[in-house]
Structure formats: C-alpha cells, structure tokens
PDB file of N, CA and C in Angstrom:
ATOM      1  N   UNK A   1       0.825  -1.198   0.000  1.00  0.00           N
ATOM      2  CA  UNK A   1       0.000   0.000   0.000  1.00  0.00           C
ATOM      3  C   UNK A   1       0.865   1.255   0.000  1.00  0.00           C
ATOM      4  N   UNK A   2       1.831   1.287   0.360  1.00  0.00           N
ATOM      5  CA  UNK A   2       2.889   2.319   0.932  1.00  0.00           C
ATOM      6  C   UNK A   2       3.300   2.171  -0.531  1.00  0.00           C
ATOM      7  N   UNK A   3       3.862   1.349  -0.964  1.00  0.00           N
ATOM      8  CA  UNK A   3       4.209   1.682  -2.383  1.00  0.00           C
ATOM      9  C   UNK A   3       3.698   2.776  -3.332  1.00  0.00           C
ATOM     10  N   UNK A   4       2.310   1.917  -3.271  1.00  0.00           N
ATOM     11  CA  UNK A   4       1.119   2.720  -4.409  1.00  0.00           C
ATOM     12  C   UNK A   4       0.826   3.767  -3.703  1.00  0.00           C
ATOM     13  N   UNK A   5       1.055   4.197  -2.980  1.00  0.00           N
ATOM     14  CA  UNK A   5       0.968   5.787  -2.343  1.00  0.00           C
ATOM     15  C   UNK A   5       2.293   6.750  -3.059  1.00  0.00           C
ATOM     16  N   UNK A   6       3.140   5.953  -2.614  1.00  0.00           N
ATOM     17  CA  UNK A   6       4.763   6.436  -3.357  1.00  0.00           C
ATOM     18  C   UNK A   6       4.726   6.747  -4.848  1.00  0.00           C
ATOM     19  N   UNK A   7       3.696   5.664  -5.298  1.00  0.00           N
ATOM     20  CA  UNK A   7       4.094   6.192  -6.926  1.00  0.00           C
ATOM     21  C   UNK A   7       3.009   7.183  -7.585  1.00  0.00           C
ATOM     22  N   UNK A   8       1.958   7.053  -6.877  1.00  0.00           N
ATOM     23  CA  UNK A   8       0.706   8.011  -7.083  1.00  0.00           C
ATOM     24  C   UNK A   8       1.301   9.497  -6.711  1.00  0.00           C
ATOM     25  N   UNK A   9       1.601   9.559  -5.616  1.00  0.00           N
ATOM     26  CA  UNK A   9       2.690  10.503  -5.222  1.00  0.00           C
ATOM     27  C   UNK A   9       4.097  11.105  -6.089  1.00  0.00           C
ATOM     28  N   UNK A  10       4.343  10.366  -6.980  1.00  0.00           N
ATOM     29  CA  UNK A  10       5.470  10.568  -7.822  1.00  0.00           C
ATOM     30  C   UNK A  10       5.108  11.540  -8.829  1.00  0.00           C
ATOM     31  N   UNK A  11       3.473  11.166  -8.956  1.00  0.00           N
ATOM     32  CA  UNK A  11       3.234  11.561 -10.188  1.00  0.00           C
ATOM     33  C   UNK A  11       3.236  13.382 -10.588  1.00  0.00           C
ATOM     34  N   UNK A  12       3.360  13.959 -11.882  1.00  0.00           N
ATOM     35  CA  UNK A  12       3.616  15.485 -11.856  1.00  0.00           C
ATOM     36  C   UNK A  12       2.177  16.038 -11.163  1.00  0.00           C
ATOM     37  N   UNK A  13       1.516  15.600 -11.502  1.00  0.00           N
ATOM     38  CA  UNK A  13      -0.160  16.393 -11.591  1.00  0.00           C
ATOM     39  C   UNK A  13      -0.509  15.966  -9.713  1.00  0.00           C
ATOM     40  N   UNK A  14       0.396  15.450  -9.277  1.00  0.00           N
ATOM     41  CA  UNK A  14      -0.514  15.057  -7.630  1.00  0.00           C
ATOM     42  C   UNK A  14      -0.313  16.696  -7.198  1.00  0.00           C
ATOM     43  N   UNK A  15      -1.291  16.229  -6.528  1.00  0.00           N
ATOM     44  CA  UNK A  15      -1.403  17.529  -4.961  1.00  0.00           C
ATOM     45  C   UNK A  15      -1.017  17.424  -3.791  1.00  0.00           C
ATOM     46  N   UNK A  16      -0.155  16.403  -3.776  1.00  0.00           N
ATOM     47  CA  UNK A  16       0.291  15.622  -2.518  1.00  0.00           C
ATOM     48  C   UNK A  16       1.708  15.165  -2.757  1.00  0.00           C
ATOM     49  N   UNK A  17       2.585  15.929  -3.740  1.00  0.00           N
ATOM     50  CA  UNK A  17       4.241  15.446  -4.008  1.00  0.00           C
ATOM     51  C   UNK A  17       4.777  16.708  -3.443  1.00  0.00           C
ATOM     52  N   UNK A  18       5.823  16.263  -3.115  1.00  0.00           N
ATOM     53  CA  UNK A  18       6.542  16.770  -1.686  1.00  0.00           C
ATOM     54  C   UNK A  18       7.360  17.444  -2.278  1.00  0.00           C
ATOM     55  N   UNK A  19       7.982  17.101  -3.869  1.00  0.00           N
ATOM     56  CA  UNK A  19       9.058  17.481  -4.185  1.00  0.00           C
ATOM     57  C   UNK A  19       8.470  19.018  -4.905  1.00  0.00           C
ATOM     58  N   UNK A  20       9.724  19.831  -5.660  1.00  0.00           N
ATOM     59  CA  UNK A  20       9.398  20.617  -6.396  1.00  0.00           C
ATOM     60  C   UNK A  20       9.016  20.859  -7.959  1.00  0.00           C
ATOM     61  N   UNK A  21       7.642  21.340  -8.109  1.00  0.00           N
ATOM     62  CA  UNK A  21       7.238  20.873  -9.069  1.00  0.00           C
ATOM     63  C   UNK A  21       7.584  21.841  -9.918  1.00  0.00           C
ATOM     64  N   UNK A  22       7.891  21.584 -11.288  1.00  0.00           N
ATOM     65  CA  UNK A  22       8.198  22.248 -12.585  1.00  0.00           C
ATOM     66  C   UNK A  22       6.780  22.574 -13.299  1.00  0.00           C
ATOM     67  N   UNK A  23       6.316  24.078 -13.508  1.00  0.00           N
ATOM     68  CA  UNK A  23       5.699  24.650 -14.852  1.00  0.00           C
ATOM     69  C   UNK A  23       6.140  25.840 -15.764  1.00  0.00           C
ATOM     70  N   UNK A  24       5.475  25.291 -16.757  1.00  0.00           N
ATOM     71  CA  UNK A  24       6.363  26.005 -17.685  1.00  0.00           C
ATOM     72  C   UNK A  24       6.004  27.596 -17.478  1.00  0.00           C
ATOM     73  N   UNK A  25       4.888  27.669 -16.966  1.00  0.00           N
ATOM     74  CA  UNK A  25       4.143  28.571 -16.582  1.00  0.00           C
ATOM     75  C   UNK A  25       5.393  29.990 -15.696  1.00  0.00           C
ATOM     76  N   UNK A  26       5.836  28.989 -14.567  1.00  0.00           N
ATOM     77  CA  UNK A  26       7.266  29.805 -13.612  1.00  0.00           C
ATOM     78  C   UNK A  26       8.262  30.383 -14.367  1.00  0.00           C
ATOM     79  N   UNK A  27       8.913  29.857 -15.611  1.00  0.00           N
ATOM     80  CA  UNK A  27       9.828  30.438 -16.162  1.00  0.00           C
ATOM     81  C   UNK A  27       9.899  31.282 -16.948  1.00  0.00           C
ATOM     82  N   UNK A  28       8.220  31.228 -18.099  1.00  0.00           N
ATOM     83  CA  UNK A  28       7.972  32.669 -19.051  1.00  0.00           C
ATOM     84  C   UNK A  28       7.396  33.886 -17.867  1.00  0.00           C
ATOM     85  N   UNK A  29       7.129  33.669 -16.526  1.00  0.00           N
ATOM     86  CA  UNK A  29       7.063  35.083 -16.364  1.00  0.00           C
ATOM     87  C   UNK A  29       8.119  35.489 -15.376  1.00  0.00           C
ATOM     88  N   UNK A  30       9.262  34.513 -15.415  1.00  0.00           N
ATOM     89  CA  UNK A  30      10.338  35.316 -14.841  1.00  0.00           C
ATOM     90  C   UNK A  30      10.793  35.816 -15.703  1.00  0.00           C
ATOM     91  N   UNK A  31      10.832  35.127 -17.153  1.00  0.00           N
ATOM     92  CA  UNK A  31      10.939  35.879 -18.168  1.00  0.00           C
ATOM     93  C   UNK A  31      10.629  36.983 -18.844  1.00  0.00           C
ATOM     94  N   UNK A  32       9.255  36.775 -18.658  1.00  0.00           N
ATOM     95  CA  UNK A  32       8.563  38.739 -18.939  1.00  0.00           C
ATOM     96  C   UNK A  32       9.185  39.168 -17.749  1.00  0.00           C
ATOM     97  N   UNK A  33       9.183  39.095 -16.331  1.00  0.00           N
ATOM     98  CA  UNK A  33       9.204  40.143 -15.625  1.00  0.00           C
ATOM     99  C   UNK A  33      11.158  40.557 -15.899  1.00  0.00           C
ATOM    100  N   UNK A  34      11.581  39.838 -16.102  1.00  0.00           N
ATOM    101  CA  UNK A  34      12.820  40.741 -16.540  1.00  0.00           C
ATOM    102  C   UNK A  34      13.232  41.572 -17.421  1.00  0.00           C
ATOM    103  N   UNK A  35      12.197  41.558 -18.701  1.00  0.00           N
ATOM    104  CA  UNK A  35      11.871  42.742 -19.303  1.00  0.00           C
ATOM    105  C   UNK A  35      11.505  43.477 -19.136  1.00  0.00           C
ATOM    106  N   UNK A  36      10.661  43.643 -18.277  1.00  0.00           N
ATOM    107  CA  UNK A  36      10.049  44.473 -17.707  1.00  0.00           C
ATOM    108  C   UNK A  36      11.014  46.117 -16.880  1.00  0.00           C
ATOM    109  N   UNK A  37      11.055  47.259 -17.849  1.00  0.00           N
ATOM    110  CA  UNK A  37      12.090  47.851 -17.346  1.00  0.00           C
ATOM    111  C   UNK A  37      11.797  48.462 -15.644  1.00  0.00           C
ATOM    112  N   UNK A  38      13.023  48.282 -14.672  1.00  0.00           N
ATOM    113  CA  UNK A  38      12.599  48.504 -13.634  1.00  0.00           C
ATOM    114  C   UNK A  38      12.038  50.499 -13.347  1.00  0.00           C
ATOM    115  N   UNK A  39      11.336  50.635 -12.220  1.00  0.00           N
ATOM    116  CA  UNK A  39      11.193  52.277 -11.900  1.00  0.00           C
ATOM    117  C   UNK A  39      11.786  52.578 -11.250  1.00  0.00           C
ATOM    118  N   UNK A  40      12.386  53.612 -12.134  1.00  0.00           N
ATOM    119  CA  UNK A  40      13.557  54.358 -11.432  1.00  0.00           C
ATOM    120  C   UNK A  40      13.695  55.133 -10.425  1.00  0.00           C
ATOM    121  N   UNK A  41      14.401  55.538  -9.131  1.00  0.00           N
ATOM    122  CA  UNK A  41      13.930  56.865  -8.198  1.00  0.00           C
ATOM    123  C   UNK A  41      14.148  57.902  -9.152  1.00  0.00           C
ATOM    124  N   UNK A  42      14.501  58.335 -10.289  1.00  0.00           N
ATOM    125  CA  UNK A  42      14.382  59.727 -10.650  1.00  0.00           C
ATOM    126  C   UNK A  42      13.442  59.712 -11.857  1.00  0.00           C
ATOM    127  N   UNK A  43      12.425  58.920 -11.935  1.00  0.00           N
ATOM    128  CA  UNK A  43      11.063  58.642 -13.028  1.00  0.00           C
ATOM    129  C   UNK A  43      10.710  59.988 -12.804  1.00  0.00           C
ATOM    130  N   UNK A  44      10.367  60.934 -14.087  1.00  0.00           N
ATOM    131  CA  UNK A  44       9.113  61.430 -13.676  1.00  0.00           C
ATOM    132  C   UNK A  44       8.263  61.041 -13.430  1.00  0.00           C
ATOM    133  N   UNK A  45       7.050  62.159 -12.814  1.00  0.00           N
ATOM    134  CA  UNK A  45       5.524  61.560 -12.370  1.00  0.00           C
ATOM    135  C   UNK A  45       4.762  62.148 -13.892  1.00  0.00           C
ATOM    136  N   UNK A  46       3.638  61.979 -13.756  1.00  0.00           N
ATOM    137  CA  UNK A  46       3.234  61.908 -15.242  1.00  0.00           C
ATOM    138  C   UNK A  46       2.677  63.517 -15.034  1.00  0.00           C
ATOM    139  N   UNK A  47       2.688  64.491 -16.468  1.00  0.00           N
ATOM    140  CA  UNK A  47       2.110  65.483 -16.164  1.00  0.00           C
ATOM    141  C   UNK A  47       0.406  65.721 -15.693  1.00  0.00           C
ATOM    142  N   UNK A  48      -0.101  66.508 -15.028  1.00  0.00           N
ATOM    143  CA  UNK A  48      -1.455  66.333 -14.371  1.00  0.00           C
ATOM    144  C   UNK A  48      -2.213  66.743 -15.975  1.00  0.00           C
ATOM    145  N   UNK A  49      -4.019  66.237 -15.595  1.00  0.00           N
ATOM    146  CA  UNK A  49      -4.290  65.979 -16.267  1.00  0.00           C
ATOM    147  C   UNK A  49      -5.212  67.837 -16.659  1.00  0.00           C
ATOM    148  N   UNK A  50      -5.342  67.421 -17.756  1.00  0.00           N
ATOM    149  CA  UNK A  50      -5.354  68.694 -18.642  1.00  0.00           C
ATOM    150  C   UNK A  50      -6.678  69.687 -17.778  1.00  0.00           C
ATOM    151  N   UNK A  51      -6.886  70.853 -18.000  1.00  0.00           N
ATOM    152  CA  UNK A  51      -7.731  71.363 -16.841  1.00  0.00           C
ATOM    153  C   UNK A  51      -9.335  70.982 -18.099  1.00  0.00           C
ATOM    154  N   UNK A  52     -10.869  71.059 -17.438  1.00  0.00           N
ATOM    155  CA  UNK A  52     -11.564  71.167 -18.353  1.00  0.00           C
ATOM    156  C   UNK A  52     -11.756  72.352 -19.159  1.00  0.00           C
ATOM    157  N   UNK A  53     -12.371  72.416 -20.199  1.00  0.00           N
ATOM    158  CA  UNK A  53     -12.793  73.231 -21.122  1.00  0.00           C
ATOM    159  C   UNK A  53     -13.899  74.140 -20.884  1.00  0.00           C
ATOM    160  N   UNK A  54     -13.695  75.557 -21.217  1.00  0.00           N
ATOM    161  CA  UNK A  54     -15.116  75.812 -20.590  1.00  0.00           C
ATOM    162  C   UNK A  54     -16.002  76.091 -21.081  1.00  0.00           C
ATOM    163  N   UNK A  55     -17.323  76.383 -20.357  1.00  0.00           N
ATOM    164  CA  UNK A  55     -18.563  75.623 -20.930  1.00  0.00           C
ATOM    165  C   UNK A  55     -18.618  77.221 -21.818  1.00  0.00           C
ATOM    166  N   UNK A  56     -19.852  76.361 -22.588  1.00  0.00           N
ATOM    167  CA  UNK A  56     -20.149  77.763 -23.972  1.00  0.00           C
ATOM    168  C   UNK A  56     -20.728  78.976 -23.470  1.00  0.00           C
ATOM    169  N   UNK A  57     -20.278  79.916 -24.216  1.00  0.00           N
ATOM    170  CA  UNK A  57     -21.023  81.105 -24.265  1.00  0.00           C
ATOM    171  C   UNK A  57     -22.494  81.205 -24.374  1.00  0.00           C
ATOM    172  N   UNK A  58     -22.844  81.888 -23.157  1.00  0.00           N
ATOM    173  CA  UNK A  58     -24.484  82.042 -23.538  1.00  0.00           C
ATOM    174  C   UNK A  58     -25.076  82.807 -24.441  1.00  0.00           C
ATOM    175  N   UNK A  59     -26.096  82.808 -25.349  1.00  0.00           N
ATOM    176  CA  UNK A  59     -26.410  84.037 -26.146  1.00  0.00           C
ATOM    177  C   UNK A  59     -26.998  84.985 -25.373  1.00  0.00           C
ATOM    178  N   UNK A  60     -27.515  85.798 -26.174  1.00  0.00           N
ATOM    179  CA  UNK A  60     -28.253  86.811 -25.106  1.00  0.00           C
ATOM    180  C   UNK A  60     -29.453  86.928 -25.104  1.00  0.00           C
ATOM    181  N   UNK A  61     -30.171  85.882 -25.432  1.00  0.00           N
ATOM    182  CA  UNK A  61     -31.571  85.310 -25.488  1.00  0.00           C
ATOM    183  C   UNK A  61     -31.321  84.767 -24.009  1.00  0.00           C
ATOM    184  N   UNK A  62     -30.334  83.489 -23.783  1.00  0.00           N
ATOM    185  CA  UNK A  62     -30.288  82.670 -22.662  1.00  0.00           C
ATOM    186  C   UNK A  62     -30.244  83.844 -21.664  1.00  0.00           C
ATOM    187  N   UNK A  63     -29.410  84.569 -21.635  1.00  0.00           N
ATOM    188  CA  UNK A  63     -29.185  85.865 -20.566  1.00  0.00           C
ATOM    189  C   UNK A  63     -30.588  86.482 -20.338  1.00  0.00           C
ATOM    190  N   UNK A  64     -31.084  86.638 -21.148  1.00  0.00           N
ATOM    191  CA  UNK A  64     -32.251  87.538 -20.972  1.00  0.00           C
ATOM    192  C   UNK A  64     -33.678  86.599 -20.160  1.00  0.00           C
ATOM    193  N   UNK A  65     -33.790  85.757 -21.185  1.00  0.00           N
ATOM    194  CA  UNK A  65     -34.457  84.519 -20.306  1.00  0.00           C
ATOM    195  C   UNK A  65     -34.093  84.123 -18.876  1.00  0.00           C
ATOM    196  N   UNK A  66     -32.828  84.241 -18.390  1.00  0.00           N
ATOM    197  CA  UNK A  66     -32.558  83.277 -16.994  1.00  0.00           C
ATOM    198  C   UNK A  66     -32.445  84.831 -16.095  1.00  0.00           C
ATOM    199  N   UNK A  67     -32.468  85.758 -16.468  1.00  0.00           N
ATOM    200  CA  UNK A  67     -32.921  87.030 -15.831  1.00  0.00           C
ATOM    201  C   UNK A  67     -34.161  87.214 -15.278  1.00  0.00           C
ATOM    202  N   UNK A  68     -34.757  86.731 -16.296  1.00  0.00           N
ATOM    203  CA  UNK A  68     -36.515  87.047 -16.477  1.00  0.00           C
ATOM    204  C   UNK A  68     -36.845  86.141 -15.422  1.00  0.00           C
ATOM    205  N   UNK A  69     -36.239  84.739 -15.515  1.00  0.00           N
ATOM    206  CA  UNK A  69     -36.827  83.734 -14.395  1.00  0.00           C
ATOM    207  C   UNK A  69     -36.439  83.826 -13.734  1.00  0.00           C
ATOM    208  N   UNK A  70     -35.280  84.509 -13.466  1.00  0.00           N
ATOM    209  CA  UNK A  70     -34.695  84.924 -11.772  1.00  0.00           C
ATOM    210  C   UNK A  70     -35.794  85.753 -11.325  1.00  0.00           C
ATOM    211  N   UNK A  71     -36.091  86.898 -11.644  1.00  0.00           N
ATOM    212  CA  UNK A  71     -36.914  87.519 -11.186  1.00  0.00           C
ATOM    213  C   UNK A  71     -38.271  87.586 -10.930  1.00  0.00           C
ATOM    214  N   UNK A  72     -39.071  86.195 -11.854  1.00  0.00           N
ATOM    215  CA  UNK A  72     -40.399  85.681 -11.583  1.00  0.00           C
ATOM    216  C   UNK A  72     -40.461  85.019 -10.118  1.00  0.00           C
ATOM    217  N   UNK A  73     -39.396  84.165 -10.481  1.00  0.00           N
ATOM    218  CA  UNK A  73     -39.615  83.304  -9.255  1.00  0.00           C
ATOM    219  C   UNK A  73     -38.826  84.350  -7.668  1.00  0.00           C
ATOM    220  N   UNK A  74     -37.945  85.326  -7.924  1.00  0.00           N
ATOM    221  CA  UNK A  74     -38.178  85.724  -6.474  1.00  0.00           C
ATOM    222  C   UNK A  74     -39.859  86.473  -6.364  1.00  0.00           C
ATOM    223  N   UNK A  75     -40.271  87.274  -7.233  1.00  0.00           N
ATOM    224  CA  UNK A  75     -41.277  87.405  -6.534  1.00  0.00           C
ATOM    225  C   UNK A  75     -42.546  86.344  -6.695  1.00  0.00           C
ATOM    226  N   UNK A  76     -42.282  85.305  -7.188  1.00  0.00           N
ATOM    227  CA  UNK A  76     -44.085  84.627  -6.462  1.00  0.00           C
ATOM    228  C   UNK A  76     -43.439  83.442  -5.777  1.00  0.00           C
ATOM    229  N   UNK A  77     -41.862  83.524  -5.793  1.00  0.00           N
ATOM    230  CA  UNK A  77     -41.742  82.000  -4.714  1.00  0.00           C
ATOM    231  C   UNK A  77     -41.266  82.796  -2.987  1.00  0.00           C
ATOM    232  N   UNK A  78     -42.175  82.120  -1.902  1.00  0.00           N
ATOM    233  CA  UNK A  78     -42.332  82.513  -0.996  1.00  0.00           C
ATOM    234  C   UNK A  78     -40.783  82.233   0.037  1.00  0.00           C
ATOM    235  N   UNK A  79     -39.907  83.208   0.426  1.00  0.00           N
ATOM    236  CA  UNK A  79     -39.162  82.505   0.962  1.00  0.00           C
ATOM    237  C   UNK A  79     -37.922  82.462   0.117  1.00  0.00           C
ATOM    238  N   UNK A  80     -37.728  82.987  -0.739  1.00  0.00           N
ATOM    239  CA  UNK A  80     -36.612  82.908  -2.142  1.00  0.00           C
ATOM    240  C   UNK A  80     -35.490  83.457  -1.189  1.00  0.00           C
ATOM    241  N   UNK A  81     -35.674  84.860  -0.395  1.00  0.00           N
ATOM    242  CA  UNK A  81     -34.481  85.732   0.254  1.00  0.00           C
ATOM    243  C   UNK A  81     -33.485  84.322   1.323  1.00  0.00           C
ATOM    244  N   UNK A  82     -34.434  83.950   1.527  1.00  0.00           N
ATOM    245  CA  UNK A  82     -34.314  82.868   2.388  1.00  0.00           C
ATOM    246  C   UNK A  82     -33.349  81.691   2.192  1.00  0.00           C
ATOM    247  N   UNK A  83     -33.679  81.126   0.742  1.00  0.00           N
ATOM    248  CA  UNK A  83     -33.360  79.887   0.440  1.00  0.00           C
ATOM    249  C   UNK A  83     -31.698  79.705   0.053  1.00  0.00           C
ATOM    250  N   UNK A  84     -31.059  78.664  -0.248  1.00  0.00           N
ATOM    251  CA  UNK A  84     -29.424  78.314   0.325  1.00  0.00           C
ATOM    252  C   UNK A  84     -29.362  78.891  -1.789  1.00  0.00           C
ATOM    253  N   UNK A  85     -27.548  78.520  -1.730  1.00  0.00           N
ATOM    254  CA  UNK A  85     -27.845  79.394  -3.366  1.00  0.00           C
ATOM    255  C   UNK A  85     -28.257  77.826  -4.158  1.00  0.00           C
ATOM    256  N   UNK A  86     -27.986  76.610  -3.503  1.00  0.00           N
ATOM    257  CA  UNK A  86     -28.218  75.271  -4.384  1.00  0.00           C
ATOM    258  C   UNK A  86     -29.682  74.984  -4.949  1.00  0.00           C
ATOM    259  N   UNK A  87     -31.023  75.375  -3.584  1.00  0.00           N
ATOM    260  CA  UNK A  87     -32.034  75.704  -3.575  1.00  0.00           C
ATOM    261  C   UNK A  87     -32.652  76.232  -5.051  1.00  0.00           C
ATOM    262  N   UNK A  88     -31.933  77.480  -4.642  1.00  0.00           N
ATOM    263  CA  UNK A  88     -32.452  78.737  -5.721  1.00  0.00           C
ATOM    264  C   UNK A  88     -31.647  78.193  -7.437  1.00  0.00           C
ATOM    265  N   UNK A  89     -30.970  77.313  -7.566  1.00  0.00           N
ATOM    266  CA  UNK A  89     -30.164  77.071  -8.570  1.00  0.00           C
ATOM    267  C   UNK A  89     -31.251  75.580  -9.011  1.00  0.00           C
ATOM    268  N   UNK A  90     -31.868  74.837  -8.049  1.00  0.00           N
ATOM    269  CA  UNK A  90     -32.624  73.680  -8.738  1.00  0.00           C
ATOM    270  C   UNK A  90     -33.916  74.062  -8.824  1.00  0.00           C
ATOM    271  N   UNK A  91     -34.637  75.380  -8.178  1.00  0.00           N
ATOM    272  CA  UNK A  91     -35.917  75.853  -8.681  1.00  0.00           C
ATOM    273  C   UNK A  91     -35.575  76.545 -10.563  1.00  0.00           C
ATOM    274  N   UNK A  92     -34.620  77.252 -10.530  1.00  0.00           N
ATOM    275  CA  UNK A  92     -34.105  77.964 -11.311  1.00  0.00           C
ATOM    276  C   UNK A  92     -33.680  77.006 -12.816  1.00  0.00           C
ATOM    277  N   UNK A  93     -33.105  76.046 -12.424  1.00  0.00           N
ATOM    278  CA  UNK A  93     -33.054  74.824 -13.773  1.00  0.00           C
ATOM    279  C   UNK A  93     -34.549  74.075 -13.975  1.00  0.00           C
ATOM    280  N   UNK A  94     -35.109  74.064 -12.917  1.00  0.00           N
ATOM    281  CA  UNK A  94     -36.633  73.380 -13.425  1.00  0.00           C
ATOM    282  C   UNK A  94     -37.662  73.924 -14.430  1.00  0.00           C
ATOM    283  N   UNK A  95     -37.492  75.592 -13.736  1.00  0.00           N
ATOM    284  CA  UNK A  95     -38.094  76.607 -14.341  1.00  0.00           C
ATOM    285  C   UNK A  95     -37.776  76.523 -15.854  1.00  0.00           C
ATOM    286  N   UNK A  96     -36.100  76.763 -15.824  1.00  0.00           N
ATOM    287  CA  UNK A  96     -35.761  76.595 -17.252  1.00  0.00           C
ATOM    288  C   UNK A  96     -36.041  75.793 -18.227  1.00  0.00           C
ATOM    289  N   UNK A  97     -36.236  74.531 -17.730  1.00  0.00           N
ATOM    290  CA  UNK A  97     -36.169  73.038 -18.178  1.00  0.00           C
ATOM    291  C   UNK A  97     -37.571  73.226 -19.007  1.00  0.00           C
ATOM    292  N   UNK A  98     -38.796  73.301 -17.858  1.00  0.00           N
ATOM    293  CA  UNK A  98     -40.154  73.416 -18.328  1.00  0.00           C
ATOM    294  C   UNK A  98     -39.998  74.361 -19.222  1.00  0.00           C
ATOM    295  N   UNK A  99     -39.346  75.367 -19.281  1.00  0.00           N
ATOM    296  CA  UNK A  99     -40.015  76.457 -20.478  1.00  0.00           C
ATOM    297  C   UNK A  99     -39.596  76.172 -21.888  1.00  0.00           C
ATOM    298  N   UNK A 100     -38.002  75.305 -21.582  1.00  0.00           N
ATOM    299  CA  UNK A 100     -37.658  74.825 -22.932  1.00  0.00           C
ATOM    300  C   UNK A 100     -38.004  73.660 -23.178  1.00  0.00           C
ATOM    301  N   UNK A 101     -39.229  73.014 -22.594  1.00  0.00           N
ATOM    302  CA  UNK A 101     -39.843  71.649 -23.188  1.00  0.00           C
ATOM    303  C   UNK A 101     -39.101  70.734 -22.860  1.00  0.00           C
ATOM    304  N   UNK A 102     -37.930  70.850 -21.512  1.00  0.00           N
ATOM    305  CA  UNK A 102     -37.805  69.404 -20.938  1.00  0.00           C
ATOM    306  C   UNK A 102     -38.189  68.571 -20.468  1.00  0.00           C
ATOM    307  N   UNK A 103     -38.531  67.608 -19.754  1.00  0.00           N
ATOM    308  CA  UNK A 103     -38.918  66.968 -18.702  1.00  0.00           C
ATOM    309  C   UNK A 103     -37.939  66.471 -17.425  1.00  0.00           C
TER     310      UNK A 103
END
C-alpha cells in the first residue's frame, strides 16, 4: 500500500508530491518580468491631467431669459431671500427646463 501511495505521489499532476514541481508557466514570467524595465527613483511623475474646457457662451436670449426667471420666481416663490444658493439654482433649472420643453 505504501508503495502505491509512493508512486501516485510521484506523479507530476498530484497535490500531494513533496518534491518541487516544474511549470512552464514559472519560467515565461520570470521571463517577462525581466523585461520588464525597472522604476527608477528619478522617473518622472506623469504630467497632471489637462484642466476642463469651458462651458459655452451664452447668447443673449439665454441671458435675458434666466434674468426674467430669476426675477419671476423671487417674486411669487415665498421665501426665495431665504433659500441656500443650491435651492435657488434647482428651482431655477426646473423653471428653465419646463419652459424649454424638458422633462
């Protein structure tokens, strides 16, 4: 019995051999990784990333319009003096939204 343990044990594919097993797998990526050029301490860092673009010019329709609704809604919304500027900025896009047929 000890035998047939020994040779089952011999075999490459066990999960139970003691010795060290060979794949071919171990040697191509010691292989890549030695190509692999090392990082240097004097690497640059990469330059930062580009700033955004800025947004378009309004016409002066849009100007005139987001005037007009600034000033509707302070006077019939109750509490406008009041409200934080994020408030007054999501009444203010809704307003807009509805008039230009968003949803």
């Amino acid at each position: 019995m000890s035998e047939l343990i020994r040779r089952v044990n011999s075999q490459p594919n066990s999960p139970f051999s003691n010795g060290p097993s060979y794949s071919p797998l171990v040697k191509s990526s010691r292989m890549m990784l030695s190509r692999i050029a090392p990082l240097h301490p004097n690497r640059r860092t990469p330059p930062p990333p580009l700033p955004r673009p800025p947004p378009p010019k309004k016409s002066k329709k849009q100007i005139e319009m987001e005037e007009r609704i600034e000033e509707e809604l302070s006077e019939t919304v109750e509490g406008w003096s009041c409200m934080t500027d994020e408030e007054r900025r999501n009444l203010r896009r809704a307003r807009i939204d509805a008039e230009l047929g968003y949803e």
